[in-house]
Protein backbone atom coordinates (compact mmCIF):
# COMPACT_ATOMS: atom_id res chain seq x y z
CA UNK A 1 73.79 -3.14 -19.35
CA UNK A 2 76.43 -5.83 -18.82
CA UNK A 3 74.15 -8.83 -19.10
CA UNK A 4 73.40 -7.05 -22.76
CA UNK A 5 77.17 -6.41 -23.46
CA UNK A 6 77.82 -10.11 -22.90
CA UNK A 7 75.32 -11.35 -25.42
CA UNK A 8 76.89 -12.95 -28.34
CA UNK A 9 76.02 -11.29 -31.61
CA UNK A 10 73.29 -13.66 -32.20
CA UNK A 11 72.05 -13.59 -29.32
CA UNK A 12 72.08 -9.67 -29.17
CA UNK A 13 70.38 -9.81 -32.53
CA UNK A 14 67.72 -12.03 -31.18
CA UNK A 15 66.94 -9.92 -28.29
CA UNK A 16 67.16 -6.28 -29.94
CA UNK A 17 66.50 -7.37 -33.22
CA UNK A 18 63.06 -6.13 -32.88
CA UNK A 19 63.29 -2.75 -31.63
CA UNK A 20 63.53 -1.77 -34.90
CA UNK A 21 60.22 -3.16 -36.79
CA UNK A 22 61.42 -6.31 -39.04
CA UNK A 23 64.80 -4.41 -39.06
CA UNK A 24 67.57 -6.80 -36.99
CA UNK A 25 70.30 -5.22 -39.43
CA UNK A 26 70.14 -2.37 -37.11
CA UNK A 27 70.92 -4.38 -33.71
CA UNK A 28 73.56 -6.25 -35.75
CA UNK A 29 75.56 -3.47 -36.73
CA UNK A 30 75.28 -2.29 -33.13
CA UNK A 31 76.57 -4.83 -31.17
CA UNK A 32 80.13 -3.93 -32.25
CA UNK A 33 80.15 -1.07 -30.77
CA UNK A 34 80.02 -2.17 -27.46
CA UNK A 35 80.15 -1.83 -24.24
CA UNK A 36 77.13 0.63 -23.61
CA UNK A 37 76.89 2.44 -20.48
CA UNK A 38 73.60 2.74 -20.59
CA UNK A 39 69.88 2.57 -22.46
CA UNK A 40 70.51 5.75 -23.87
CA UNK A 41 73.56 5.08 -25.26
CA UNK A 42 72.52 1.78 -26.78
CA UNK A 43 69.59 3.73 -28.02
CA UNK A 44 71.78 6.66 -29.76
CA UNK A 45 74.36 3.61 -31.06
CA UNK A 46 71.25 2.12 -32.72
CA UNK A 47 69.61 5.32 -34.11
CA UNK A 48 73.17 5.94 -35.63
CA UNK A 49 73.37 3.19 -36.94
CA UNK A 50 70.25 3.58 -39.00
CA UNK A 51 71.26 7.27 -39.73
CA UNK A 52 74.61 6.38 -41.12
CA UNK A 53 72.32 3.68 -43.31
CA UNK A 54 71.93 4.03 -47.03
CA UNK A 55 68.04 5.90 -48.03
CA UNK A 56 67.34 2.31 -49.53
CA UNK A 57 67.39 0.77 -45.91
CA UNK A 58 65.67 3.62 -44.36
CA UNK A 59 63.25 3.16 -46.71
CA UNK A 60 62.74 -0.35 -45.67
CA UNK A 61 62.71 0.17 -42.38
CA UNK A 62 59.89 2.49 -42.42
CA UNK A 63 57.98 0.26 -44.80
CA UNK A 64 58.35 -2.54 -42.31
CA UNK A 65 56.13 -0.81 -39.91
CA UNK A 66 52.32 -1.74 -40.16
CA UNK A 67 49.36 0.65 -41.07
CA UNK A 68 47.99 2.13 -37.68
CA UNK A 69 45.07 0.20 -36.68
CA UNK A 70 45.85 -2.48 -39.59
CA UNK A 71 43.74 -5.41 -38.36
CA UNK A 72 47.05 -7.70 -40.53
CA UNK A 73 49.89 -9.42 -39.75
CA UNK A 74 52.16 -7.21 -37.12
CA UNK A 75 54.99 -7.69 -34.76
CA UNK A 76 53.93 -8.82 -31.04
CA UNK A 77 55.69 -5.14 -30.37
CA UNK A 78 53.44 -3.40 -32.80
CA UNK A 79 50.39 -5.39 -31.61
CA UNK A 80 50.78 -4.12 -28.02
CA UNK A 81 51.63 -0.73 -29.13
CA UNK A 82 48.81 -0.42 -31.23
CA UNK A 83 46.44 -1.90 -28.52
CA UNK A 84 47.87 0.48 -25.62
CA UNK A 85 46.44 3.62 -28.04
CA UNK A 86 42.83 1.94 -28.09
CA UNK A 87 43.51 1.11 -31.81
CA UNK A 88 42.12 -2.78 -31.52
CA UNK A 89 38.55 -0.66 -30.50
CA UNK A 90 37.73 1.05 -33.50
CA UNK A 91 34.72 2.15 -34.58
CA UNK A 92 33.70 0.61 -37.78
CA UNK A 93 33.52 4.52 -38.61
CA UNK A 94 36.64 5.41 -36.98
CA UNK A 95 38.68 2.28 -38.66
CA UNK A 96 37.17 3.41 -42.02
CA UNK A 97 38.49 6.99 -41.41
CA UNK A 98 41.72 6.15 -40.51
CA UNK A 99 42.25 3.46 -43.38
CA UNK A 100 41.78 6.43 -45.57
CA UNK A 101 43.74 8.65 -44.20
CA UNK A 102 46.24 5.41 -43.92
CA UNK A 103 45.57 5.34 -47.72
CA UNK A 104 46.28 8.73 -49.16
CA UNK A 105 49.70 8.74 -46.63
CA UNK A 106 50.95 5.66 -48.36
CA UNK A 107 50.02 6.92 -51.41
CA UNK A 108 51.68 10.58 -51.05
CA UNK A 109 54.81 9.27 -49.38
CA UNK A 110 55.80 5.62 -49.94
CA UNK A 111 55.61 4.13 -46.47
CA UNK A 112 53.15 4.06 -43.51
CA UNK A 113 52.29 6.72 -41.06
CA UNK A 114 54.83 6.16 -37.93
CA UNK A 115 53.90 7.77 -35.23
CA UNK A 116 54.82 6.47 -31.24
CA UNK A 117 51.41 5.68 -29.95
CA UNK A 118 52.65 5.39 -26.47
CA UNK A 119 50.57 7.79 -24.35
CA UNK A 120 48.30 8.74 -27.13
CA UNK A 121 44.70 9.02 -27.83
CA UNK A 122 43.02 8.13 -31.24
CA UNK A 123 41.82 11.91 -31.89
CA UNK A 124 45.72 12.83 -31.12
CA UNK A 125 47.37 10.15 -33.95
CA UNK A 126 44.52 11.70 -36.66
CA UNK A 127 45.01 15.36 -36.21
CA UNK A 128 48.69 14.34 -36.22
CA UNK A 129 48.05 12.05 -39.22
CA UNK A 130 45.72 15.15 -40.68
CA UNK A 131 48.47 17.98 -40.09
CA UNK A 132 51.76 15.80 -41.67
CA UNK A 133 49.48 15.02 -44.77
CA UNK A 134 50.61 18.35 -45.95
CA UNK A 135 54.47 17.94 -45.13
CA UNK A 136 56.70 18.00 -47.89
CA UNK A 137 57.96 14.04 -48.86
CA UNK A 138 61.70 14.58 -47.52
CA UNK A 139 60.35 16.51 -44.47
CA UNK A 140 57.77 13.32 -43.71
CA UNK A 141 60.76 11.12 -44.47
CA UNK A 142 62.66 12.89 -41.64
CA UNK A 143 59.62 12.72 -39.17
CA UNK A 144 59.13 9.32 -40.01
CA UNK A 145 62.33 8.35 -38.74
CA UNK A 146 62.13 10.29 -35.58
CA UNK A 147 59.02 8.11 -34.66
CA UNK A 148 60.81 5.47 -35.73
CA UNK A 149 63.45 6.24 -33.30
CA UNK A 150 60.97 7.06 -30.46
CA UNK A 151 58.80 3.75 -31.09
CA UNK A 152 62.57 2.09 -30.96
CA UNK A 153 63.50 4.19 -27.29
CA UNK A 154 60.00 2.86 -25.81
CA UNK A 155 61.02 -0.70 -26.78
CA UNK A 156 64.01 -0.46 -25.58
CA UNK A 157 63.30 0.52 -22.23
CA UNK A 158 60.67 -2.22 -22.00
CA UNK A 159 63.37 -5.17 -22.84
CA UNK A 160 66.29 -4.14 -21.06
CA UNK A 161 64.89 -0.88 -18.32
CA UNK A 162 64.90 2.81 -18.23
């Protein structure tokens, strides 16, 4: 963790900025609360940090994310994510399924689905996508953030190790 503690706040910002999806606010605010003893310390700092953040930049934050298996613009994170879950194979059938599901989330709740693809399988994300379709909007708003969190922890230990 000391080559990360050294890092100058742009430079910190340049390398973490991206843990959180189009969000570099969140590594900015970190950085001076250095040193970090470890990962999961700079991972709880971060996740603070966007805790302690007003509902307008939550809100942001999860709208920064892309649409599961969007075939659009996305982060080189989200692209590799996305990829590692089989989601650049769709079916034309399963692609139109989970655009609509995709649809009616965004619709009900404001933001994408967020879910942490890492380790899953496409029937896993829909029956998850199926089942939170009936949460309650500040109950999805709290789940949304924990994937946020756990999409941010697998990034994290890809930049800077476990």
């Amino acid at each position: 963790m000391a080559g990360i503690d050294c890092l100058t706040r742009e430079r910190f910002v340049e390398t973490l900025g991206l843990v959180f999806e189009d969000s570099p606010w969140v590594a900015e605010r970190a950085w001076a609360k250095r040193p970090f003893s470890s990962v999961k310390e700079l991972h709880a700092v971060m996740t603070a940090e966007v805790e302690s953040a007003t509902h307008e930049e939550q809100l942001a934050l999860l709208r920064a994310h892309p649409d599961l298996g969007a075939r659009a613009r996305m982060s080189e994170a989200s692209t590799g994510e996305q990829a590692g879950a089989g989601l650049d194979q769709l079916t034309p059938q399963e692609f139109e399924t989970l655009q609509q599901f995709n649809g009616t989330y965004r619709r009900k709740f404001g933001f994408p689905f967020l879910y942490a693809v890492k380790g899953a399988a496409m029937h896993d994300i829909l029956v998850a996508l199926a089942v939170r379709l009936d949460s309650q909007p500040e109950e999805e708003f709290r789940q949304a953030l924990w994937e946020v969190y756990r999409i941010a922890w697998f990034r994290l230990e890809a930049l800077v190790g476990g």
